[in-house]
Protein backbone atom coordinates (compact mmCIF):
# COMPACT_ATOMS: atom_id res chain seq x y z
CA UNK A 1 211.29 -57.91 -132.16
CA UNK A 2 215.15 -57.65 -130.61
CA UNK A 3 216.05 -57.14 -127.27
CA UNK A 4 218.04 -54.88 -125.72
CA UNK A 5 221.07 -56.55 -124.80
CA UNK A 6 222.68 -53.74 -122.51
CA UNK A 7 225.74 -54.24 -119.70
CA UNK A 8 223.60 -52.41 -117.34
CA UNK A 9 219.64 -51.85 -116.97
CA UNK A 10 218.57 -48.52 -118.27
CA UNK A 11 215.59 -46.96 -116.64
CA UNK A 12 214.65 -44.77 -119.69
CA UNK A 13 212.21 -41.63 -118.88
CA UNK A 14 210.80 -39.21 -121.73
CA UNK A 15 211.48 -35.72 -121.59
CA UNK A 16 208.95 -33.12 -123.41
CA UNK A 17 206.19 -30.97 -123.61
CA UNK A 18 202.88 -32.48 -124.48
CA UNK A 19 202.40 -33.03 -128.46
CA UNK A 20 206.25 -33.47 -128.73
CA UNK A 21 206.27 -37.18 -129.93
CA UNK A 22 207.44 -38.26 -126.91
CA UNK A 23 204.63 -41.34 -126.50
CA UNK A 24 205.03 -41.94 -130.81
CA UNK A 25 209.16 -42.76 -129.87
CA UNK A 26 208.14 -44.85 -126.48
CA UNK A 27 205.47 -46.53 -127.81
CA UNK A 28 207.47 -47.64 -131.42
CA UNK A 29 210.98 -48.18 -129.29
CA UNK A 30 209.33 -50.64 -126.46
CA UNK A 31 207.94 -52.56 -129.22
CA UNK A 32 210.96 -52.92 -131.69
CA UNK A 33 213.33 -54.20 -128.44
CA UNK A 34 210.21 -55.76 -125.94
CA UNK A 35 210.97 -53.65 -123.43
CA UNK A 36 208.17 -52.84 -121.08
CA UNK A 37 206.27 -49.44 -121.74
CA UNK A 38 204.78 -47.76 -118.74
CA UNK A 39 202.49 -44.94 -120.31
CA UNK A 40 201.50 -42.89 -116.57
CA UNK A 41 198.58 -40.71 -118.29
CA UNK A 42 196.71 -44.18 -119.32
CA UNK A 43 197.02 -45.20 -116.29
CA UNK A 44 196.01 -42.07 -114.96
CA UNK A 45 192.52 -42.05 -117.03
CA UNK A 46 191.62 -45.54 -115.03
CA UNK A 47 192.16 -44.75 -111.46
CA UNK A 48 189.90 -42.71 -109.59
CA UNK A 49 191.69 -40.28 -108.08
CA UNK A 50 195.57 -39.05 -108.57
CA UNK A 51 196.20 -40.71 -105.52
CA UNK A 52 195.18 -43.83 -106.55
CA UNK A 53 196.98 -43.04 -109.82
CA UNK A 54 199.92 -42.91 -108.08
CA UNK A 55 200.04 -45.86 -106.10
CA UNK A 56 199.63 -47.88 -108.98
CA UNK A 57 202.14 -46.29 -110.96
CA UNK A 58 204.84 -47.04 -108.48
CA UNK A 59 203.16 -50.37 -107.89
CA UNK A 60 203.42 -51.38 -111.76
CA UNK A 61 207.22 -49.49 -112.04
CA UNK A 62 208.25 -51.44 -109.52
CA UNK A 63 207.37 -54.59 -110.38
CA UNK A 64 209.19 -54.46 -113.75
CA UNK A 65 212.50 -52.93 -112.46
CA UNK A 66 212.29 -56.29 -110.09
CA UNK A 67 213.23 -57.73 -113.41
CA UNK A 68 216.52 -55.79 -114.28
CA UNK A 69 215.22 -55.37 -117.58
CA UNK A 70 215.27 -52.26 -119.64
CA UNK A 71 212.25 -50.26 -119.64
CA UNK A 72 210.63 -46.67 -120.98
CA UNK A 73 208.73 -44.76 -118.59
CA UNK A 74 206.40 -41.47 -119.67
CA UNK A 75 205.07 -39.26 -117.26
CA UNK A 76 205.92 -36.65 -114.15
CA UNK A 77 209.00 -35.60 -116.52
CA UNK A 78 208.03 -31.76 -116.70
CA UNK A 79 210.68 -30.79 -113.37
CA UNK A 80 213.86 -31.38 -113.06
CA UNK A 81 212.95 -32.52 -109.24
CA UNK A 82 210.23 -35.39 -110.56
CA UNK A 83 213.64 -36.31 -113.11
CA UNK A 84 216.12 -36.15 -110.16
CA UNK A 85 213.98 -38.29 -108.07
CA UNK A 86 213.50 -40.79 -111.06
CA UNK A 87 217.32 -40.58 -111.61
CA UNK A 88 218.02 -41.27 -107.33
CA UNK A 89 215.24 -44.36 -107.56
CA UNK A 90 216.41 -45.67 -110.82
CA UNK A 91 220.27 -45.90 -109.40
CA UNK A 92 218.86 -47.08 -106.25
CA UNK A 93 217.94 -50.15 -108.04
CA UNK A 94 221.03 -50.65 -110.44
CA UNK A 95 219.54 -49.07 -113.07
CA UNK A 96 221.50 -46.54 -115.36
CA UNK A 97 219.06 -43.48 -115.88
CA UNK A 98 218.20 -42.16 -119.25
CA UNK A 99 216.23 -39.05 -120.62
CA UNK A 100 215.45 -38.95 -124.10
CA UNK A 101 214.48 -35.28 -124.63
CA UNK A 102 211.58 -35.33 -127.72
CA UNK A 103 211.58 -31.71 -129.25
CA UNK A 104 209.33 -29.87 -131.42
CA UNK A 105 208.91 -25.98 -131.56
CA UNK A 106 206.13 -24.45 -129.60
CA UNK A 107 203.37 -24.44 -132.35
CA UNK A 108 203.35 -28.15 -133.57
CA UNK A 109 203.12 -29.05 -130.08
CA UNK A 110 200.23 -27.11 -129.15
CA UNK A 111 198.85 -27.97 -133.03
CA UNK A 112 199.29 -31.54 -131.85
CA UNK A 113 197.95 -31.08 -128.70
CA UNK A 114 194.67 -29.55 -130.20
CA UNK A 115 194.03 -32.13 -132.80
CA UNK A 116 194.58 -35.04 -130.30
CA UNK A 117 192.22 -33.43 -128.04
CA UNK A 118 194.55 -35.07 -124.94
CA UNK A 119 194.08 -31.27 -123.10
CA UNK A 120 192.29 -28.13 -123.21
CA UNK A 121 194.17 -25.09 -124.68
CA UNK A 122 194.55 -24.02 -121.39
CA UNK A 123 195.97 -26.88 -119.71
CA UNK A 124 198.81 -27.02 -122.49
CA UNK A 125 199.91 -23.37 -121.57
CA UNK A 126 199.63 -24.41 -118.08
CA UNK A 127 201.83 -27.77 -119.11
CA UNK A 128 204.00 -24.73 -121.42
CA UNK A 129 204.79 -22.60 -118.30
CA UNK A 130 205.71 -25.16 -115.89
CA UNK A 131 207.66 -27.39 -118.15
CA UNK A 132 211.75 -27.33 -116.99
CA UNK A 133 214.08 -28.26 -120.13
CA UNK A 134 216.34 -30.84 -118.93
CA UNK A 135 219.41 -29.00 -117.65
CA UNK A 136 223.24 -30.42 -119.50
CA UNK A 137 223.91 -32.56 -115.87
CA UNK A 138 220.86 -34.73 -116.82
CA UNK A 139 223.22 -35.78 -120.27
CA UNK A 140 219.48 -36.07 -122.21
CA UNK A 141 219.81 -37.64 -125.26
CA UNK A 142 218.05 -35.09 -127.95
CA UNK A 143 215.75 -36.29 -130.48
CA UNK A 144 213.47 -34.46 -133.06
CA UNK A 145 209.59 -34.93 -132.47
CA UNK A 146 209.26 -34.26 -136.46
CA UNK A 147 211.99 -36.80 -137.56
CA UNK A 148 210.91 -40.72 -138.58
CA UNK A 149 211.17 -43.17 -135.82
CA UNK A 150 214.25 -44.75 -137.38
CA UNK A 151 216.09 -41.34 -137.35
CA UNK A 152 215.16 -40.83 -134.17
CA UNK A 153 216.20 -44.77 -132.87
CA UNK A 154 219.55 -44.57 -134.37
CA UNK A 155 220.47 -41.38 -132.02
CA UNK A 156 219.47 -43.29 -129.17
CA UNK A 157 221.20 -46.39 -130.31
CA UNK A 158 223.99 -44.92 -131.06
CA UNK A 159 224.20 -43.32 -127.53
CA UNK A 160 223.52 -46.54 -126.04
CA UNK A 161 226.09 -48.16 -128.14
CA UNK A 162 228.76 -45.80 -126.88
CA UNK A 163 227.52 -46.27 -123.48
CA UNK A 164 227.96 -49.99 -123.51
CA UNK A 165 231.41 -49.56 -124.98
CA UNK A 166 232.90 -47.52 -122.39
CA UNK A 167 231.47 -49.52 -119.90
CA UNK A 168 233.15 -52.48 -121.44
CA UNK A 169 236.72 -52.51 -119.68
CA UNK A 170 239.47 -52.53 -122.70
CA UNK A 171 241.10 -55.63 -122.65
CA UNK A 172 244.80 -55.16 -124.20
CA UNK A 173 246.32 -58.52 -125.58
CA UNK A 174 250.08 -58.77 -125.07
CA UNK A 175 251.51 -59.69 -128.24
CA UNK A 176 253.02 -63.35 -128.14
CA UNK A 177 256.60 -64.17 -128.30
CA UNK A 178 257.58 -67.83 -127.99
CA UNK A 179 260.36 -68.22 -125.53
CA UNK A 180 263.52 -69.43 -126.75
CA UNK A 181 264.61 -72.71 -125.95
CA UNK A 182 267.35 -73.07 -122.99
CA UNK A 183 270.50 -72.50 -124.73
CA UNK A 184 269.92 -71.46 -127.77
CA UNK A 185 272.18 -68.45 -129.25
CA UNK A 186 271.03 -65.34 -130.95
CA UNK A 187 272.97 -64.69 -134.49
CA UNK A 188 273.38 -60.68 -135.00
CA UNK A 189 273.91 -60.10 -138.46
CA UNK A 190 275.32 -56.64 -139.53
């Protein structure tokens, strides 16, 4: 297991419809780095109510970005409103936002959907309708829901990589030239 070593905090959400791999990629990248993994639909099936579901979803992302560590978050991504608020909160709290955007066309999702049995048929063209692709503002980083996790981690690394680079001010080295000693006389040959 590596860490993330990162010049700033990201607060990383998942973007997708339901069956998309988004959860596969969390699940696998918050183990290979440690990073915390906050999965809201387990913690959804616990509580009693969405209410309570709620409260201790903020409770338990709140705690961890106390620790300015980078961390994956998965759930209430299907607006771009629930994403702009995530975005607004995440900043709030020095954190650099991130949505990684898992796609997949419209029948493996709802083929994956089906065989997982995580929804009803209906609830995955309610999920279908109301789901808002992340808009080019948000910057998403794309990744296939069909490609290997290490295809998939690379795009995101590599992303990350660039980010830290150009937050990395460029240091320019002035060449050194010894000074001449006091007196000395330069010989111009022709």
């Amino acid at each position: 297991m590596k860490s993330l070593r990162l010049s700033r905090p990201h607060a990383i959400m998942m973007v997708g419809l339901p069956g998309s791999g988004k959860s596969f990629f969390a699940r696998q990248f918050a183990a290979t780095f440690n990073a915390p993994y906050i999965d809201s639909l387990s913690i959804e099936a616990y509580a009693q109510d969405a209410e309570g579901a709620g409260a201790i979803i903020t409770l338990v992302v709140g705690e961890i970005a106390k620790t300015n560590q980078t961390f994956i978050f998965e759930g209430n991504s299907d607006s771009r409103v629930r994403r702009a608020e995530f975005a607004k909160w995440a900043r709030q709290l020095g954190y650099q936002p991130l949505f990684i955007w898992a796609q997949v066309d419209q029948a493996t999702s709802r083929d994956r959907t089906a065989k997982s049995k995580i929804m009803s048929q209906t609830d995955f063209e309610q999920a279908n309708r109301t789901f808002s692709a992340p808009h080019p503002d948000e910057k998403a980083i794309v990744i296939s829901g069909k490609h290997t996790f290490a295809s998939q981690a690379k795009v995101v690394l590599a992303h990350l990589s660039q980010e830290t680079r150009s937050d990395t001010p460029l240091v320019v080295q002035q060449p050194h030239t010894p000074a001449r000693p006091a007196g000395s006389r330069s010989i111009i040959i022709r």
